[in-house]
Protein backbone atom coordinates (compact mmCIF):
# COMPACT_ATOMS: atom_id res chain seq x y z
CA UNK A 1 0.00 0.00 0.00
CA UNK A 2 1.70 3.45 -1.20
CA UNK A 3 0.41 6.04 0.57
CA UNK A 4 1.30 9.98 -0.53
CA UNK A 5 1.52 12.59 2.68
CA UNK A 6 1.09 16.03 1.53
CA UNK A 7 2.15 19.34 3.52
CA UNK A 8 4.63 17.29 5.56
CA UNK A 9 7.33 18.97 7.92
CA UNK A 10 10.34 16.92 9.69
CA UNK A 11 7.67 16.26 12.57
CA UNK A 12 5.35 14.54 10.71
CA UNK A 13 8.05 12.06 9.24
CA UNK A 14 9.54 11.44 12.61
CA UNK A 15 6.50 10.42 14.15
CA UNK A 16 4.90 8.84 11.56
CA UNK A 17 8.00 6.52 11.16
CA UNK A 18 7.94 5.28 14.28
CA UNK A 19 4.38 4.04 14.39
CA UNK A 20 4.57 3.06 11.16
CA UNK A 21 7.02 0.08 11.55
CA UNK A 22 7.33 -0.09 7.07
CA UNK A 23 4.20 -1.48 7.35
CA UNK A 24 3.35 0.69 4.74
CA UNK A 25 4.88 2.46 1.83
CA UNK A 26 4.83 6.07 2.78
CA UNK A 27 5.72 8.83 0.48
CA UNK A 28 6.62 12.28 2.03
CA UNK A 29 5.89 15.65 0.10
CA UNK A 30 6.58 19.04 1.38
CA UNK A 31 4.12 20.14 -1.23
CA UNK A 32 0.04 21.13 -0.59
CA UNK A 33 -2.48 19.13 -2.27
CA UNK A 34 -4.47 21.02 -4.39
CA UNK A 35 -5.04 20.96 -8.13
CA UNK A 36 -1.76 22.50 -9.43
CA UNK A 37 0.27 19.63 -7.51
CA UNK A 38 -2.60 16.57 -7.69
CA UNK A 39 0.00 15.05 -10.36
CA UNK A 40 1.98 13.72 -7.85
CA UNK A 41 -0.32 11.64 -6.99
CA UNK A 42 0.31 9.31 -9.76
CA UNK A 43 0.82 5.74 -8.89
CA UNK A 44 -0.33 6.04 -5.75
CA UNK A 45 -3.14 3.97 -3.40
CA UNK A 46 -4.26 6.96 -1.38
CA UNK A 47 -3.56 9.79 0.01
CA UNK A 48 -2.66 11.93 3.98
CA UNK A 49 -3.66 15.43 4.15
CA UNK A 50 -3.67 18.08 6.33
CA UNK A 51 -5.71 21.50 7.14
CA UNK A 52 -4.56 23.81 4.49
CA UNK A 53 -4.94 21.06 1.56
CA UNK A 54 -7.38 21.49 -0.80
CA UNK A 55 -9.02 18.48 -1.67
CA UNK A 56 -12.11 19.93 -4.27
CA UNK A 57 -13.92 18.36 -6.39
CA UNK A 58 -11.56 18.26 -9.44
CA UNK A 59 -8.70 17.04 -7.33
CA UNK A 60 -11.38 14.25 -6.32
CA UNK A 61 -12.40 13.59 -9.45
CA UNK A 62 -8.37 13.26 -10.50
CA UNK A 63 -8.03 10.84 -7.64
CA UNK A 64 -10.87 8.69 -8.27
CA UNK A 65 -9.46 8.31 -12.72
CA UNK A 66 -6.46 7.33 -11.17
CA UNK A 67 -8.12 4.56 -8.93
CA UNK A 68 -7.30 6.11 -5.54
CA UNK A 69 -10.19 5.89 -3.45
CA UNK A 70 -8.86 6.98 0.23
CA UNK A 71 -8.04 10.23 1.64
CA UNK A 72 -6.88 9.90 5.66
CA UNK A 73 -6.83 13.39 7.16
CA UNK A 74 -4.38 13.63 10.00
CA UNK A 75 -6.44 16.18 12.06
CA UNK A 76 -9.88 16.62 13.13
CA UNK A 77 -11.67 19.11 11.02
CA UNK A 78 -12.55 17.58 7.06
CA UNK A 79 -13.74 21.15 6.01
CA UNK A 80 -10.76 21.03 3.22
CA UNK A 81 -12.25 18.12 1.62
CA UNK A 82 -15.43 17.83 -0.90
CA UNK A 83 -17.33 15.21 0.82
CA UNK A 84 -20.01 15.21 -1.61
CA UNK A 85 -17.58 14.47 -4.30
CA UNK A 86 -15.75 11.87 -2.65
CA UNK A 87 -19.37 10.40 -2.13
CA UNK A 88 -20.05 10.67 -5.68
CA UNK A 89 -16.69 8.96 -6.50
CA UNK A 90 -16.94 6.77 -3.87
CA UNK A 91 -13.60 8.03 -1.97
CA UNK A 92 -13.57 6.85 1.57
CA UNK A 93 -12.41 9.75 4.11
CA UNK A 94 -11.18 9.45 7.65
CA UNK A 95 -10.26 11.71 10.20
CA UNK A 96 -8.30 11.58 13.48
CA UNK A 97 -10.96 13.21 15.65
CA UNK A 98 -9.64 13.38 19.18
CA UNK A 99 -5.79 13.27 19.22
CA UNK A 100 -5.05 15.22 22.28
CA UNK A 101 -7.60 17.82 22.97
CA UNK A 102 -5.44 18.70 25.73
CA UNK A 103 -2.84 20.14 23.35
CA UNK A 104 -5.25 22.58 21.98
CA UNK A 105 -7.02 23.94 24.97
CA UNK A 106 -4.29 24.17 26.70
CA UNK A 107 -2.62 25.99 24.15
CA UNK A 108 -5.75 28.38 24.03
CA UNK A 109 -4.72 28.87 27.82
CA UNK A 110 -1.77 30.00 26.93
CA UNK A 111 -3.20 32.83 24.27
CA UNK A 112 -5.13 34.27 27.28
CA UNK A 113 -2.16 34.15 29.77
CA UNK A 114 0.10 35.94 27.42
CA UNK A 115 -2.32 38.65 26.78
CA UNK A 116 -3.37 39.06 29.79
CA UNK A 117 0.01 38.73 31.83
CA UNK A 118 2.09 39.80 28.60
CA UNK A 119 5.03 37.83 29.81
CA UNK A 120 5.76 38.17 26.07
CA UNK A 121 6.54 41.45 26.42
CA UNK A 122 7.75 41.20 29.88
CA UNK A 123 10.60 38.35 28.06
CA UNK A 124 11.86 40.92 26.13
CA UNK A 125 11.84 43.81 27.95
CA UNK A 126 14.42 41.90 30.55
CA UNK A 127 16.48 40.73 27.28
CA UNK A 128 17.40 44.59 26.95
CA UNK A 129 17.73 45.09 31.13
CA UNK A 130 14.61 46.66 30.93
CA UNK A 131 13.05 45.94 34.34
CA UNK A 132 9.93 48.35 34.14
CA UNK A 133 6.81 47.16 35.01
CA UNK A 134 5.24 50.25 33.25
CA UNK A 135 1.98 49.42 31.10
CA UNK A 136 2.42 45.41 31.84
CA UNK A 137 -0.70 45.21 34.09
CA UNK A 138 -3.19 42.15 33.51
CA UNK A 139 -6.58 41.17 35.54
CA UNK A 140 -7.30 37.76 37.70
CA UNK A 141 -8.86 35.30 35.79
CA UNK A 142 -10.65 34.51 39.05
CA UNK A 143 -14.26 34.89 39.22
CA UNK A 144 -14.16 36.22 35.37
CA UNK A 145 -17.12 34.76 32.87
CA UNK A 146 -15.79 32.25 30.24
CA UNK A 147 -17.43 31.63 27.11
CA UNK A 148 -17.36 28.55 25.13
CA UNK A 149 -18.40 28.08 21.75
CA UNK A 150 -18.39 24.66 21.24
CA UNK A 151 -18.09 21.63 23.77
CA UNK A 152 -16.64 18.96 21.88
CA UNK A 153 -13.70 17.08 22.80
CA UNK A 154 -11.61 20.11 22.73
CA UNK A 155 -14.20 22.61 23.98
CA UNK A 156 -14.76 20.16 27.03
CA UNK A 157 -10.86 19.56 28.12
CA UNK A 158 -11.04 23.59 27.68
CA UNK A 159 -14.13 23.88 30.29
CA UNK A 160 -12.74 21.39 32.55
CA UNK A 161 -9.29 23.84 32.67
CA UNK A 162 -11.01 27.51 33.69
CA UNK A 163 -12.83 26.25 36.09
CA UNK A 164 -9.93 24.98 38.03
CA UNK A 165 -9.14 28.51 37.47
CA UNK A 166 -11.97 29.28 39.77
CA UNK A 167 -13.56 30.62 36.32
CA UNK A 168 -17.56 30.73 36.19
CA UNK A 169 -17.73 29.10 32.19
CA UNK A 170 -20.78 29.21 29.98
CA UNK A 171 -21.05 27.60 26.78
CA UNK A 172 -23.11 26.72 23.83
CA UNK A 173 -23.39 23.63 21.88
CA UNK A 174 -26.16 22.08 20.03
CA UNK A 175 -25.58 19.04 22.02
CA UNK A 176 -24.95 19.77 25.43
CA UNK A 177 -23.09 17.42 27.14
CA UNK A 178 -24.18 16.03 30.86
CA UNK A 179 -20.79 15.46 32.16
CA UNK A 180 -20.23 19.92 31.61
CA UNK A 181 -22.88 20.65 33.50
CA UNK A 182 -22.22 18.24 36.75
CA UNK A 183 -19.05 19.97 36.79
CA UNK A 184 -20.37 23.35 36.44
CA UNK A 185 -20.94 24.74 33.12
CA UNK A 186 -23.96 26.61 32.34
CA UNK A 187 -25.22 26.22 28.80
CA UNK A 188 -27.00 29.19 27.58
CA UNK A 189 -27.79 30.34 24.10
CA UNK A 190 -25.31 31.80 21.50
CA UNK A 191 -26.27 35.24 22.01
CA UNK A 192 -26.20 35.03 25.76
CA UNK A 193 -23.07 33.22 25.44
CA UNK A 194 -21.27 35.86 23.35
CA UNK A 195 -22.69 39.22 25.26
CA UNK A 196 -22.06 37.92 29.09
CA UNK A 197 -18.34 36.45 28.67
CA UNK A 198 -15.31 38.28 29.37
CA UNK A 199 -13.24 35.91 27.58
CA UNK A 200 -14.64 34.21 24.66
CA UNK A 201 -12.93 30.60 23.59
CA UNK A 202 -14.09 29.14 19.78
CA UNK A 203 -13.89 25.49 19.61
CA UNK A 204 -16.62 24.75 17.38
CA UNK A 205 -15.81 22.99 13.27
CA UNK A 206 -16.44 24.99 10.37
CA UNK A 207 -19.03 24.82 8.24
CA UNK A 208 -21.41 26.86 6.75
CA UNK A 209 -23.53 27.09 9.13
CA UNK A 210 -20.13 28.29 12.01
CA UNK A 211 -18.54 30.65 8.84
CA UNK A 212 -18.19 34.23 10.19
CA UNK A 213 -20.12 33.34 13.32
CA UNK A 214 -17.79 35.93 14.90
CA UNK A 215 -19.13 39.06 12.70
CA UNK A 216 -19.84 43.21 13.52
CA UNK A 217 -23.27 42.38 14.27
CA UNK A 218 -22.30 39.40 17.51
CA UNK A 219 -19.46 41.80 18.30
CA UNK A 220 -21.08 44.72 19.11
CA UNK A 221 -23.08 42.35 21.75
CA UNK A 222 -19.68 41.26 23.12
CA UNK A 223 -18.72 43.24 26.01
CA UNK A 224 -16.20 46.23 25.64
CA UNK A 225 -12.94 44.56 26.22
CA UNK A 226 -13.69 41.25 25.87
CA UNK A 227 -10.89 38.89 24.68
CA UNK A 228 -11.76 36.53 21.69
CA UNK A 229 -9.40 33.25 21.10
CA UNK A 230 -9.79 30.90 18.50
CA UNK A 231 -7.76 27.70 18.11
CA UNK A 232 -10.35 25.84 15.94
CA UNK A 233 -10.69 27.38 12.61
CA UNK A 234 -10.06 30.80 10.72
CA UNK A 235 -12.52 31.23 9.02
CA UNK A 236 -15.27 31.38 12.17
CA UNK A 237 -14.48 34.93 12.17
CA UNK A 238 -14.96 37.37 10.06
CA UNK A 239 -10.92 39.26 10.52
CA UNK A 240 -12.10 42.63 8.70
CA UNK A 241 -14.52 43.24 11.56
CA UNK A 242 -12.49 42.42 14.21
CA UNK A 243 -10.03 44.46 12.73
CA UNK A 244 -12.66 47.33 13.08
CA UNK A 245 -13.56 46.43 16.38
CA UNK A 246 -10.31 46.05 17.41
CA UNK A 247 -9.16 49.77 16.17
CA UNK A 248 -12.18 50.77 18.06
CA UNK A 249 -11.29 49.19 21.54
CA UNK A 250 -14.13 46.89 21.23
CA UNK A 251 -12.08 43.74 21.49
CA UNK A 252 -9.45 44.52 24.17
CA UNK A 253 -7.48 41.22 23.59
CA UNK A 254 -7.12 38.86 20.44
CA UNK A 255 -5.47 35.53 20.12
CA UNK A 256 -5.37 33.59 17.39
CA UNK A 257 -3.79 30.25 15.88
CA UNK A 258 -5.54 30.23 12.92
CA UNK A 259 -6.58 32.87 10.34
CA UNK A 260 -8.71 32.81 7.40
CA UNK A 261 -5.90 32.96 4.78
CA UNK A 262 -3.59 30.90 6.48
CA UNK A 263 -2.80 28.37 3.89
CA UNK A 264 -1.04 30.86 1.89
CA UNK A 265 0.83 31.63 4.90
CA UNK A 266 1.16 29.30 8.00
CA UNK A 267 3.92 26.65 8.14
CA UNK A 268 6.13 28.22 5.72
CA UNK A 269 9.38 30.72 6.63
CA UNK A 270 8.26 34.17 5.16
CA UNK A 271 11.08 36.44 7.06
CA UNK A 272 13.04 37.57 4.06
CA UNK A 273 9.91 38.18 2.11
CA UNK A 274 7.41 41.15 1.46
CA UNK A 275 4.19 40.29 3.69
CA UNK A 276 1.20 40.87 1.16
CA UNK A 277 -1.68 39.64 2.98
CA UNK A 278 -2.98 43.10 4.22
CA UNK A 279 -5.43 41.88 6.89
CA UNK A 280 -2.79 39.68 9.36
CA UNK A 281 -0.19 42.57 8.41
CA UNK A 282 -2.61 44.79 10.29
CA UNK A 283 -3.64 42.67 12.57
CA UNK A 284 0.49 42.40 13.92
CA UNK A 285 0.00 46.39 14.31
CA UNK A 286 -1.97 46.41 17.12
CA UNK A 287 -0.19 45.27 20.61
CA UNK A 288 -3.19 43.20 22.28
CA UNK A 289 -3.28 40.96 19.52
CA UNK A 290 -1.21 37.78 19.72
CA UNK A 291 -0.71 35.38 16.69
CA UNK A 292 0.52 31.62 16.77
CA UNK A 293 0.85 29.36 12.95
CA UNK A 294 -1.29 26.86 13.93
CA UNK A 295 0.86 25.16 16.82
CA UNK A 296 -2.22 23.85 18.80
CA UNK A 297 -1.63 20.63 18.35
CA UNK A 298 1.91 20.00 18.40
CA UNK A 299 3.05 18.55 21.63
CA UNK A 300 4.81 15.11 21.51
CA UNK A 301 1.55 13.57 23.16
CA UNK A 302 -0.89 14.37 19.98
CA UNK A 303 2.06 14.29 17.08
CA UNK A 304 2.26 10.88 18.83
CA UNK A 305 -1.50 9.94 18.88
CA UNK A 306 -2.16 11.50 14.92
CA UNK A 307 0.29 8.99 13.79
CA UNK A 308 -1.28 6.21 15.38
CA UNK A 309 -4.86 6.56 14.86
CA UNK A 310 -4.10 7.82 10.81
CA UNK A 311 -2.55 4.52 10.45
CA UNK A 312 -5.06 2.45 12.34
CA UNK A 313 -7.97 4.42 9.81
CA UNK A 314 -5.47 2.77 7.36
CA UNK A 315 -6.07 -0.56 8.18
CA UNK A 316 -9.56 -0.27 8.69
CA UNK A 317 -10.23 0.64 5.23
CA UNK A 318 -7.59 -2.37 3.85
CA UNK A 319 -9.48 -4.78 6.20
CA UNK A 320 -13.28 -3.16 4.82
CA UNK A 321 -14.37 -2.38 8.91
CA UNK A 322 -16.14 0.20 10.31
CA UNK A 323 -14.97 2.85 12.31
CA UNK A 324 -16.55 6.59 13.54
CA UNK A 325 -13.02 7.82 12.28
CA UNK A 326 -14.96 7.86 8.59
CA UNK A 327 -16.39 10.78 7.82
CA UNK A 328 -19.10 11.28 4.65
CA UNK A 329 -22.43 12.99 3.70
CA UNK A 330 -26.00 11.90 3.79
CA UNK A 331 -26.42 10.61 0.46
């Protein structure tokens, strides 16, 4: 079985060797799937992809004349794939849904405790033997209102973190989930969710139903101040308007590790280049706003677990068994 990765970094081989034993016949490209580079997938028996990939329709339909009828994601979100083409093909598509939703709540921990401590700043300040503590002043987290959007895996491991903070955390979810509220979440609406919080955490998937959830219209019902993370997906918010509201001193605090446009930026060294994306070049402007590429899953624990469930989702399909790893449409 020759399977092509696509959007690999050293990482991904490292860990992916390992587990993999030469079980199988992996082939590593640095390259992005999409339909300028689908050629490479020539000879091959399926297919690995990750979150900036493109997998439309006419890369599907490449795949499937080329008798490759597998796609494994190595993440949780399948928003970069047609799934109603690779229905109408019949490609089979799994996904690693729960890897370590640790890594990515606690990573959106980390957003708030740099903004709100700014031991960033603070870091470099002391690198220059500046010892002021001039304009570095942050607020307990303490008693502050949480909001969660979203109370999934992630979402959940997220919860279950601010309230050891001594947090009061409300969320919303279409399906709220028992085990949140006996430890203390309140589930409200969306609208009551977004206007009460002080801090406001997205860990919802993206679809179009979630795209530009976070727009003018919900912001100007978010409290004056309020800081907005989001580790899930870029395009849940709409970046000109918090832009707007951000220039305004509506949103006191941003932190993000993903962006709308980031396949055409994150993962890649663009220091001796000229920055043309307009929107994130503004964004870096503005000194309460705090930008990671995309690093909320990369601890050893989930690099460790992606590997191992993408290659079990292998086997499944070679051995024709079930699994809730496959993802499809309604048909």
């Amino acid at each position: 079985m020759k399977i092509g990765f696509f959007s690999t970094k050293n990482y991904d081989k490292k860990y992916f060797d390992r587990n993999n034993e030469s079980r199988y016949e992996i082939i590593y490209f640095e390259t992005r799937l999409n339909e300028d580079t689908v050629q490479l997938c020539d000879g091959l028996d399926g297919i690995c992809v990750f979150v900036n990939d493109n997998v439309n329709r006419n890369v599907i339909e490449y795949l499937h004349k080329h008798h490759i009828h597998l796609i494994l994601l190595r993440c949780a979100g399948f928003n970069q794939v047609d799934l109603e083409a690779a229905r109408d093909h019949k490609v089979k598509v799994f996904r690693v849904p729960a890897y370590s939703p640790e890594a990515v709540a606690e990573h959106a921990l980390a957003l708030i405790l740099t903004l709100n401590r700014k031991t960033h700043k603070a870091y470099s300040r002391i690198r220059e033997l500046n010892f002021s503590l001039e304009r570095l002043i942050g607020f307990n987290l303490y008693e502050k209102c949480v909001g969660v959007i979203g109370t999934g895996k992630i979402g959940s491991a997220f919860c279950r973190i601010m309230l050891g903070f001594g947090c009061k955390v409300i969320a919303y979810d279409k399906y709220e989930q028992e085990e949140m509220k006996n430890q203390g979440v309140q589930y409200t609406d969306l609208e009551t969710c977004i206007s009460n919080s002080d801090i406001i955490s997205l860990h919802c998937p993206l679809n179009d139903e979630t795209k530009y959830m976070i727009n003018a219209e919900r912001i100007e019902n978010m409290k004056k101040g309020v800081m907005l993370i989001n580790t899930s997906r870029g395009g849940l918010v709409n970046t000109k308007d918090v832009v707007h509201a951000l220039k305004h001193e509506h949103i006191g605090y941003l932190g993000i590790d993903v962006y709308e446009q980031e396949d055409k930026l994150f993962f890649e060294d663009y220091s001796e280049t000229i920055l043309k994306d307009d929107l994130i070049a503004r964004l870096l402007t503005f000194p309460n706003v705090l930008i990671t590429s995309h690093q909320g899953f990369l601890t050893q624990e989930a690099l460790d677990q992606i590997a191992k469930v993408t290659l079990e989702n292998l086997q499944f399909y070679l051995d024709n068994k079930k699994t809730d790893n496959e993802v499809s449409v309604v048909s």
